[in-house]
N, C-alpha and C. Protein backbone atom coordinates (compact mmCIF):
# COMPACT_ATOMS: atom_id res chain seq x y z
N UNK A 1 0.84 -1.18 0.00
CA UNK A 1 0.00 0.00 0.00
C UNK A 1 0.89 1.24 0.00
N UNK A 2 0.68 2.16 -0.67
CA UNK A 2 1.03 3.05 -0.76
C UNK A 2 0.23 4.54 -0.07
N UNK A 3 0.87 5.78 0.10
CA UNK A 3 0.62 7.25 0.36
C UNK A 3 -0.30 7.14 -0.02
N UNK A 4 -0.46 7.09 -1.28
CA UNK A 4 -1.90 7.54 -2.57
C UNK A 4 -2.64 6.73 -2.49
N UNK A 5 -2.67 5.60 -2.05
CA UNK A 5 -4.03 4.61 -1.26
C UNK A 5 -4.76 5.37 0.21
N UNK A 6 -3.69 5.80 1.21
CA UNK A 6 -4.22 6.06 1.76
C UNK A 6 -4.94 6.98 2.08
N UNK A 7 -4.45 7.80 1.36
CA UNK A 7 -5.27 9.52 0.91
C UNK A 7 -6.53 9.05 0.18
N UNK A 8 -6.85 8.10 -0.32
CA UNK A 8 -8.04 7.64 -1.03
C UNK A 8 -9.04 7.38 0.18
N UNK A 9 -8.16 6.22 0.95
CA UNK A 9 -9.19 5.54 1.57
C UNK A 9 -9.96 6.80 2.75
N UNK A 10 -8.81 7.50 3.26
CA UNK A 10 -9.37 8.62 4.11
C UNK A 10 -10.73 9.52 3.58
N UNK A 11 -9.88 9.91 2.49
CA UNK A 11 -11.58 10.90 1.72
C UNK A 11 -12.57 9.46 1.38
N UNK A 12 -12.79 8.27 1.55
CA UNK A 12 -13.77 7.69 1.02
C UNK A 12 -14.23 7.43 2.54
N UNK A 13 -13.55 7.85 3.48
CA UNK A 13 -14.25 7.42 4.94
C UNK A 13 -15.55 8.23 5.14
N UNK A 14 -15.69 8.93 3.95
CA UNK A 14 -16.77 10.42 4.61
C UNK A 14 -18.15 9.41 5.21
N UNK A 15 -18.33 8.76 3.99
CA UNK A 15 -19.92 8.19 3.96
C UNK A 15 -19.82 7.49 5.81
N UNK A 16 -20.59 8.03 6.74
CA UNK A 16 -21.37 7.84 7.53
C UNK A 16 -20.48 8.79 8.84
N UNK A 17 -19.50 9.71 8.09
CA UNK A 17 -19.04 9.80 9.33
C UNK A 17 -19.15 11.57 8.83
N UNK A 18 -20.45 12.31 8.99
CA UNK A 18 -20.60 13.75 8.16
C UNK A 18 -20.33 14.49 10.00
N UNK A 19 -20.11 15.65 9.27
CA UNK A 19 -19.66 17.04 10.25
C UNK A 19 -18.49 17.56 9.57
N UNK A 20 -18.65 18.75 10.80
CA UNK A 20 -17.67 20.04 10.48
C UNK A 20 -16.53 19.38 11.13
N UNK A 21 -16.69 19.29 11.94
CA UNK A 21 -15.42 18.51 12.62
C UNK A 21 -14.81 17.74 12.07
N UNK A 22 -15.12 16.67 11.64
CA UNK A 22 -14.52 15.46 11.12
C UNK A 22 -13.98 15.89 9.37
N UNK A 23 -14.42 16.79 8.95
CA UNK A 23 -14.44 16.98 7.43
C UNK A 23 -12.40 17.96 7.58
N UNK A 24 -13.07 19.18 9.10
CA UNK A 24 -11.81 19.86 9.31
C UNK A 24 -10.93 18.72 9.21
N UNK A 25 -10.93 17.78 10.23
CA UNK A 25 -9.68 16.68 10.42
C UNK A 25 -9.39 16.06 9.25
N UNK A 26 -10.14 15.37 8.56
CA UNK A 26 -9.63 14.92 7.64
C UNK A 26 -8.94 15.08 6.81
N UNK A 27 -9.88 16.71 6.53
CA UNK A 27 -8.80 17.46 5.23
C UNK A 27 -7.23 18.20 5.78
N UNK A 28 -6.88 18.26 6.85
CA UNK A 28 -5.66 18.12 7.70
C UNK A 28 -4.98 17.25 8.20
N UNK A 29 -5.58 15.82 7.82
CA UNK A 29 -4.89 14.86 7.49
C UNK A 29 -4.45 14.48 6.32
N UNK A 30 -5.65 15.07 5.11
CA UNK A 30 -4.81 14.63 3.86
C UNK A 30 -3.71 14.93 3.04
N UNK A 31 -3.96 16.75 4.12
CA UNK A 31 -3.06 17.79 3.56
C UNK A 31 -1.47 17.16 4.16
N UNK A 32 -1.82 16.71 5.65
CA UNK A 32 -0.43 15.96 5.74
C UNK A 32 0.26 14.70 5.20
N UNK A 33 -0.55 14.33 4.84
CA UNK A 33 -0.57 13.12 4.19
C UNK A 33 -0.06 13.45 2.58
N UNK A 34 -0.45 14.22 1.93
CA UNK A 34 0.19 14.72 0.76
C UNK A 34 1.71 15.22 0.76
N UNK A 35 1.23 16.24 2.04
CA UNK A 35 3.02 16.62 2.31
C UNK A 35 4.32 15.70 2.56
N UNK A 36 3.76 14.74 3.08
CA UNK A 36 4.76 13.88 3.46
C UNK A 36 5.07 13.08 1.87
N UNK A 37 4.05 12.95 1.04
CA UNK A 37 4.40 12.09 -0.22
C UNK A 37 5.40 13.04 -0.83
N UNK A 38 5.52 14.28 -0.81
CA UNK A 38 6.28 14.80 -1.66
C UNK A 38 7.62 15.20 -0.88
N UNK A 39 7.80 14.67 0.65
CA UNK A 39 9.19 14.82 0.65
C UNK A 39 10.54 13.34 0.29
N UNK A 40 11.27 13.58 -0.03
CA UNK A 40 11.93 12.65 -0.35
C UNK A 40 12.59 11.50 0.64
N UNK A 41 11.55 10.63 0.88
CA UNK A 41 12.21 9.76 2.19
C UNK A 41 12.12 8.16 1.27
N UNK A 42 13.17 7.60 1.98
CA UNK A 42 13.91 6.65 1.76
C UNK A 42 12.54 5.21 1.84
N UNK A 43 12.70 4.07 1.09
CA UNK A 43 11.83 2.87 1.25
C UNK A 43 11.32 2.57 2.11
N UNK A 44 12.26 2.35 3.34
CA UNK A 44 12.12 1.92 4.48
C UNK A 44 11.91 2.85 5.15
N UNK A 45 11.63 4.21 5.53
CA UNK A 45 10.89 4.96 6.34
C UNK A 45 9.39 5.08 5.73
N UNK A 46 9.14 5.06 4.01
CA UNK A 46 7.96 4.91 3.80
C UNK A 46 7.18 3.83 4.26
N UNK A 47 7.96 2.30 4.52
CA UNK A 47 7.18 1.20 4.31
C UNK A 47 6.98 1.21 5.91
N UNK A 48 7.59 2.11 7.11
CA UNK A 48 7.81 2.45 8.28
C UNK A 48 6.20 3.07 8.37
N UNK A 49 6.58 4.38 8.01
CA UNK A 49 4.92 5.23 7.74
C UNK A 49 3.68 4.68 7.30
N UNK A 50 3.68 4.23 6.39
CA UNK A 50 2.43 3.32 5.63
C UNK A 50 1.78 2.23 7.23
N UNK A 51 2.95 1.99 7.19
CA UNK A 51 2.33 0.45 8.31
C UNK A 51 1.84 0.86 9.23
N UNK A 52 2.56 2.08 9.97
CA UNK A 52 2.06 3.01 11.13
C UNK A 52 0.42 3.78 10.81
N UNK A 53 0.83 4.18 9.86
CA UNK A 53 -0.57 4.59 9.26
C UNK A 53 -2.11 3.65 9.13
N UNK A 54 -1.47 2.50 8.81
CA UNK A 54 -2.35 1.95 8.54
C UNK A 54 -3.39 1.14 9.58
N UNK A 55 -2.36 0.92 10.74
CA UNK A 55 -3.18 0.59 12.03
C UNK A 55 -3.94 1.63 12.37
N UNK A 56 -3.62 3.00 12.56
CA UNK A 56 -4.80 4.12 12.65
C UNK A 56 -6.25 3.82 12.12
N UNK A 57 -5.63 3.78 10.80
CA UNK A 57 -7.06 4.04 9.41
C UNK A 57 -7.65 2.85 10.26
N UNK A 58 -7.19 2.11 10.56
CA UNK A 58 -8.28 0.50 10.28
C UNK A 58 -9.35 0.74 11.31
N UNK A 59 -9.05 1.52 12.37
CA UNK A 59 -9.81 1.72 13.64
C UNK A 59 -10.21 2.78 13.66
N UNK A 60 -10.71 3.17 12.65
CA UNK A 60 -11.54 4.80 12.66
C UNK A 60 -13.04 4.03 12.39
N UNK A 61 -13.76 4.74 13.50
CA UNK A 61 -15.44 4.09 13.32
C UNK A 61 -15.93 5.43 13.71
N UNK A 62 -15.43 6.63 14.03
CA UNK A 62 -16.23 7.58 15.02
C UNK A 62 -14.99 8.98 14.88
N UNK A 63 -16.31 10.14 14.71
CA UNK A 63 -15.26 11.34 14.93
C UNK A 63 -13.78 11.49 15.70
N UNK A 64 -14.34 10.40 16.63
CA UNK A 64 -13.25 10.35 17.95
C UNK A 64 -12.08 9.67 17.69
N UNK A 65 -12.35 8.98 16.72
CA UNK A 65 -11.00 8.30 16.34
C UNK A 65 -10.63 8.99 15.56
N UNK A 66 -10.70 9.42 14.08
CA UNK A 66 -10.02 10.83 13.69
C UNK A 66 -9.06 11.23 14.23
N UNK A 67 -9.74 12.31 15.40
CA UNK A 67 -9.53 12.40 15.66
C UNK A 67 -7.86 12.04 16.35
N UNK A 68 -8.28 10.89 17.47
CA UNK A 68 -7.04 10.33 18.45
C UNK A 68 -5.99 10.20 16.68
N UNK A 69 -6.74 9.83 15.96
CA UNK A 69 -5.61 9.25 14.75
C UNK A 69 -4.76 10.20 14.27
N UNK A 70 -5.20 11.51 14.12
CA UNK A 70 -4.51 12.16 13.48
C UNK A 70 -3.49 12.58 14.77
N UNK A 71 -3.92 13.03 15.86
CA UNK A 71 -2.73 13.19 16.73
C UNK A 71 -1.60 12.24 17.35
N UNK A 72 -2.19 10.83 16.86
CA UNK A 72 -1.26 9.63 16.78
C UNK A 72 -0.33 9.90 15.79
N UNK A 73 -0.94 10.23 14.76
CA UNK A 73 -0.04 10.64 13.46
C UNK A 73 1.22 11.68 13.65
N UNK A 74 0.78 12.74 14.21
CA UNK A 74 1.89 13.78 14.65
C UNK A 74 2.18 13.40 15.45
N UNK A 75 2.47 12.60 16.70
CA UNK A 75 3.21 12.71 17.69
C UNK A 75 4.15 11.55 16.75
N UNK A 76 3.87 10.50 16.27
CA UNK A 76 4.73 9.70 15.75
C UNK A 76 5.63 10.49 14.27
N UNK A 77 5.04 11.59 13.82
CA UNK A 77 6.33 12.01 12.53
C UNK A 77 7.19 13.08 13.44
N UNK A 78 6.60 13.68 14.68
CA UNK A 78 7.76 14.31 15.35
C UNK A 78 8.80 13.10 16.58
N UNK A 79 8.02 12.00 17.24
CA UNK A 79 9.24 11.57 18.16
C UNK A 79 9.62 10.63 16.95
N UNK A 80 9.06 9.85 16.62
CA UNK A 80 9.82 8.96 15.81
C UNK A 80 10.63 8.94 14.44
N UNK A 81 10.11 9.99 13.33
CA UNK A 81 10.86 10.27 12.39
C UNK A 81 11.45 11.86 12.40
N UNK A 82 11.42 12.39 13.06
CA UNK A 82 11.66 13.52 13.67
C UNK A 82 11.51 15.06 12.73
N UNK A 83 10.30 14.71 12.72
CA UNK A 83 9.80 16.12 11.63
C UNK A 83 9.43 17.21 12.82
N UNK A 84 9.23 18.44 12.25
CA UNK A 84 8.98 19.57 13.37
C UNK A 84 7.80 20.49 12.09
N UNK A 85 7.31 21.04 13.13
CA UNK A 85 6.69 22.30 12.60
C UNK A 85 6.90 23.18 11.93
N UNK A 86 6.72 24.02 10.88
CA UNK A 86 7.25 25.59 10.76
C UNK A 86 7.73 25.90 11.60
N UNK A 87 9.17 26.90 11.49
CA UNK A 87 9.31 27.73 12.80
C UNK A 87 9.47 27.36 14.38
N UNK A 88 9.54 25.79 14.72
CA UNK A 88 9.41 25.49 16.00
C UNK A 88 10.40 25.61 16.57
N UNK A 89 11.99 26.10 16.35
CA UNK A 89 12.69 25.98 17.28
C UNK A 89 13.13 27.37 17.50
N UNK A 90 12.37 28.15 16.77
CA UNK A 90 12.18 29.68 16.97
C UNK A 90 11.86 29.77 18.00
N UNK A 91 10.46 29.67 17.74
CA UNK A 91 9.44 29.63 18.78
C UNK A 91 9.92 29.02 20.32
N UNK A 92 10.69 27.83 20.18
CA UNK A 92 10.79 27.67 21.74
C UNK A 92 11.87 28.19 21.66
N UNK A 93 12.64 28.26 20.92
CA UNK A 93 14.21 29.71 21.77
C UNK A 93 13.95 30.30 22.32
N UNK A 94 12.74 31.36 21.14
CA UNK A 94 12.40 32.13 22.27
C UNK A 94 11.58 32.97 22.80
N UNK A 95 11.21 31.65 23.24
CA UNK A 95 10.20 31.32 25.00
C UNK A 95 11.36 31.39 26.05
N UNK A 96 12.25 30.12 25.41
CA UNK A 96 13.29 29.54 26.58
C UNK A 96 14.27 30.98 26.66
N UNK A 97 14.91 31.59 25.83
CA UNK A 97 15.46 32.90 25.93
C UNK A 97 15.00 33.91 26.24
N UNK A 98 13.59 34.22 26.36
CA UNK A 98 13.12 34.95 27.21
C UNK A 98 12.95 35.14 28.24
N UNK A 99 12.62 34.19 29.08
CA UNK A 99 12.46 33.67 30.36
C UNK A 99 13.91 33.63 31.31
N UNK A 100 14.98 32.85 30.31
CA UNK A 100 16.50 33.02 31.27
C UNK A 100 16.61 34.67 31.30
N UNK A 101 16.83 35.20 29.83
CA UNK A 101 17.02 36.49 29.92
C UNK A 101 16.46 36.97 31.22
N UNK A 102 15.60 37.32 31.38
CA UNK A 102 14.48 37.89 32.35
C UNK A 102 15.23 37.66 33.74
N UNK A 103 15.37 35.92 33.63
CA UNK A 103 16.23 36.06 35.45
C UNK A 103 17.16 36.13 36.07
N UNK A 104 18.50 35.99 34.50
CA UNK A 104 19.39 36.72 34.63
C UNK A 104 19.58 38.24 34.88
N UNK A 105 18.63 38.78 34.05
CA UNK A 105 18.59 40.13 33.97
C UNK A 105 18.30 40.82 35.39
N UNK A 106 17.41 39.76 36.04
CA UNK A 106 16.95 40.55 37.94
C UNK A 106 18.55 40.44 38.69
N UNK A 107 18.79 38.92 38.70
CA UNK A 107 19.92 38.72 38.86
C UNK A 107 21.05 39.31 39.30
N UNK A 108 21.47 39.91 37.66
CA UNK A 108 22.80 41.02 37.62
C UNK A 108 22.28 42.24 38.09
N UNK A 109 21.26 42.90 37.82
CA UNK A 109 20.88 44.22 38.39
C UNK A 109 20.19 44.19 39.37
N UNK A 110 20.22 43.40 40.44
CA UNK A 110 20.35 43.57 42.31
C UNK A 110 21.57 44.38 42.78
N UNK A 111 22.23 44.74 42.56
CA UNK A 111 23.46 45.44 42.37
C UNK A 111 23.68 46.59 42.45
N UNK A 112 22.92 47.12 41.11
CA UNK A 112 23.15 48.26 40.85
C UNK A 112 21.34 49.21 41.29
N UNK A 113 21.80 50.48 41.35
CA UNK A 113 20.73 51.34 41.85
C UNK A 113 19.82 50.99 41.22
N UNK A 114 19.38 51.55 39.73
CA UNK A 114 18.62 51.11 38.90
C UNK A 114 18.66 49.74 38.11
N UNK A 115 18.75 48.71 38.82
CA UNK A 115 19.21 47.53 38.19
C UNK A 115 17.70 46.64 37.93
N UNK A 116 16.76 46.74 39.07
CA UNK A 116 15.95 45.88 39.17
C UNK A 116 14.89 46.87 38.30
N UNK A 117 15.13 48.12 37.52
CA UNK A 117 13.92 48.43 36.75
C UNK A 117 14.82 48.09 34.99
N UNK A 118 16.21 48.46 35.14
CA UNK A 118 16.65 48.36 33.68
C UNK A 118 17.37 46.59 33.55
N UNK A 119 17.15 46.17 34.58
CA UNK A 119 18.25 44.65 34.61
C UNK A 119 17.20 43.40 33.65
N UNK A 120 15.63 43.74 34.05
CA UNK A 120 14.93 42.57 33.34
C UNK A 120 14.76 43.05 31.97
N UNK A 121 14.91 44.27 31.68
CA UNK A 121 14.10 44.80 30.59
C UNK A 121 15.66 43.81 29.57
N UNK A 122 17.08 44.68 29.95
CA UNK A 122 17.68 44.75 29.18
C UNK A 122 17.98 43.11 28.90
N UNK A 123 17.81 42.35 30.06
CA UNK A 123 18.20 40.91 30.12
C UNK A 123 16.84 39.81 29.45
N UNK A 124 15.85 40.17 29.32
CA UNK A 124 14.63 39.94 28.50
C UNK A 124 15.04 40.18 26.92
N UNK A 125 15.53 41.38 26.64
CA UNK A 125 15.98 41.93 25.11
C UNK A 125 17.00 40.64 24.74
N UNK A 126 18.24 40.92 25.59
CA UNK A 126 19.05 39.97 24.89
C UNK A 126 19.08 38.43 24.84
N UNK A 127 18.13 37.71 26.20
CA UNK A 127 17.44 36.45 26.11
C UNK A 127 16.75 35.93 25.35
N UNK A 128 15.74 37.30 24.47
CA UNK A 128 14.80 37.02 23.11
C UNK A 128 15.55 36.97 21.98
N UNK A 129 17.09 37.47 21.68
CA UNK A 129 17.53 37.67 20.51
C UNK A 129 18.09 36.32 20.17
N UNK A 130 18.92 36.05 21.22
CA UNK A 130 19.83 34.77 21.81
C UNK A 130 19.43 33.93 21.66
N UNK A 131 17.95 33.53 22.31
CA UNK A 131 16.98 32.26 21.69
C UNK A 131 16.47 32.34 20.33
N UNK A 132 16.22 33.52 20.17
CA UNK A 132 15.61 33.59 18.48
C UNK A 132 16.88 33.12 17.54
N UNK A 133 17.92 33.61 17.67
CA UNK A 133 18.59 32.91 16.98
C UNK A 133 19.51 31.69 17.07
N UNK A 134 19.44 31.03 18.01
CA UNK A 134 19.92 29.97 18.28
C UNK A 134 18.66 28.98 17.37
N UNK A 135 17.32 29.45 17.39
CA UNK A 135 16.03 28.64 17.42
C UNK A 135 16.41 29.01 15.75
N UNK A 136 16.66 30.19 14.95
CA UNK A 136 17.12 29.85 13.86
C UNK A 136 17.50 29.06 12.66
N UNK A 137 18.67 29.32 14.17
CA UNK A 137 20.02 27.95 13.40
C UNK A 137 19.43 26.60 13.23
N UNK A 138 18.67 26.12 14.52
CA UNK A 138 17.93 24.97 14.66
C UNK A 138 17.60 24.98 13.20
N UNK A 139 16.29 26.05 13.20
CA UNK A 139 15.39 25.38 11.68
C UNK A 139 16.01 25.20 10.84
N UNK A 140 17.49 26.24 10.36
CA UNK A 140 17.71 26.16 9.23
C UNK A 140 18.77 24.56 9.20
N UNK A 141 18.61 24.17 9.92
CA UNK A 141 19.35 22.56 9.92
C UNK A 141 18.03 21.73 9.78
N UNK A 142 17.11 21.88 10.32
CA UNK A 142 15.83 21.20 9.85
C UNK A 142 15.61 21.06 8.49
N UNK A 143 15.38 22.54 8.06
CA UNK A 143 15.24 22.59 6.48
C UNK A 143 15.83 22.04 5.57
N UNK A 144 16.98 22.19 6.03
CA UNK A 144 18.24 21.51 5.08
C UNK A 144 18.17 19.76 5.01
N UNK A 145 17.60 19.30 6.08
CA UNK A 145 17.49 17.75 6.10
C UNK A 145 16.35 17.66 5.19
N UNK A 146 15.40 18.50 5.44
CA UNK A 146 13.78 18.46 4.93
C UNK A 146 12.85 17.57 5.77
N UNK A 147 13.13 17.86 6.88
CA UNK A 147 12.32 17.27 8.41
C UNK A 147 11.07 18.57 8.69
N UNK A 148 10.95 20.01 8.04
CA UNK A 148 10.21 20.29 8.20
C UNK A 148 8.77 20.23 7.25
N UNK A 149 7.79 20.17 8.14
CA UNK A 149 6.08 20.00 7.70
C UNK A 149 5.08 21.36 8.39
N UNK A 150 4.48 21.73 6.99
CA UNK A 150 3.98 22.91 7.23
C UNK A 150 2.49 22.89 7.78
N UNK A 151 1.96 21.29 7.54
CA UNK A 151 0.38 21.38 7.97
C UNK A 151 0.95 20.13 9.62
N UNK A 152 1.77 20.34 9.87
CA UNK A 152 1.67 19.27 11.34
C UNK A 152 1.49 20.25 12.55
């Protein structure tokens, strides 16, 4: 079985299973499901995916499984084949560089007179830059493998 089977069988699941809900999920599954056909992965991670996939599909009877399925789906292309989001290691730089910044920044300016009004501000600034670009570098090593997915 192939990608393009299973993108079939998903849109042919509609008949008995109608809503807004389930129509959203699906078509955000197929969209991932497409994405992944067009990145270039090796036999054996496809014949990896397919099989994984395919225990999902078989046990969809109810919105609810969709559901659980599709978030079975992403948690397994990020821990196990290690795909990421758009932008995700931006994003947690900086979070995570914001936050040190910040308590470094109280930190060093206990010290000084005006430390505890200019110490978080300035230590927040350079914690956000620091993580932003560390979180950067991350993606642009993502990209370059082609581990990133724009609908996960």
């Amino acid at each position: 079985m192939s990608l393009n089977t299973l993108i079939e069988k998903l849109e042919n699941l509609n008949s008995g299973l109608n809503g807004v809900k389930y129509d959203k999920m699906a078509k955000s599954t197929v969209l991932l499901l497409k994405e992944l056909k067009k990145r270039d992965l090796t036999l054996e991670e496809q014949e990896q995916l397919i099989a994984r996939f395919e225990i999902n599909f078989e046990k969809i009877q109810s919105q609810k499984d969709v559901k659980m399925g599709l978030s079975k789906m992403k948690s397994l292309l990020t821990n196990d084949f290690g795909f990421v989001p758009l932008n995700y290691y931006s994003t947690l730089g900086s979070g995570v560089g914001l936050a040190l910044g910040t308590c470094l920044g109280i930190s060093f300016g206990v010290p000084f007179s005006n430390g505890l009004v200019f110490g978080p501000i300035v230590g927040s600034v350079i914690g956000l830059l620091c993580g932003l670009f560390a979180g950067l570098i991350m993606d642009q090593k993502k990209q370059v493998e082609n581990r990133v997915l724009k609908n996960l």
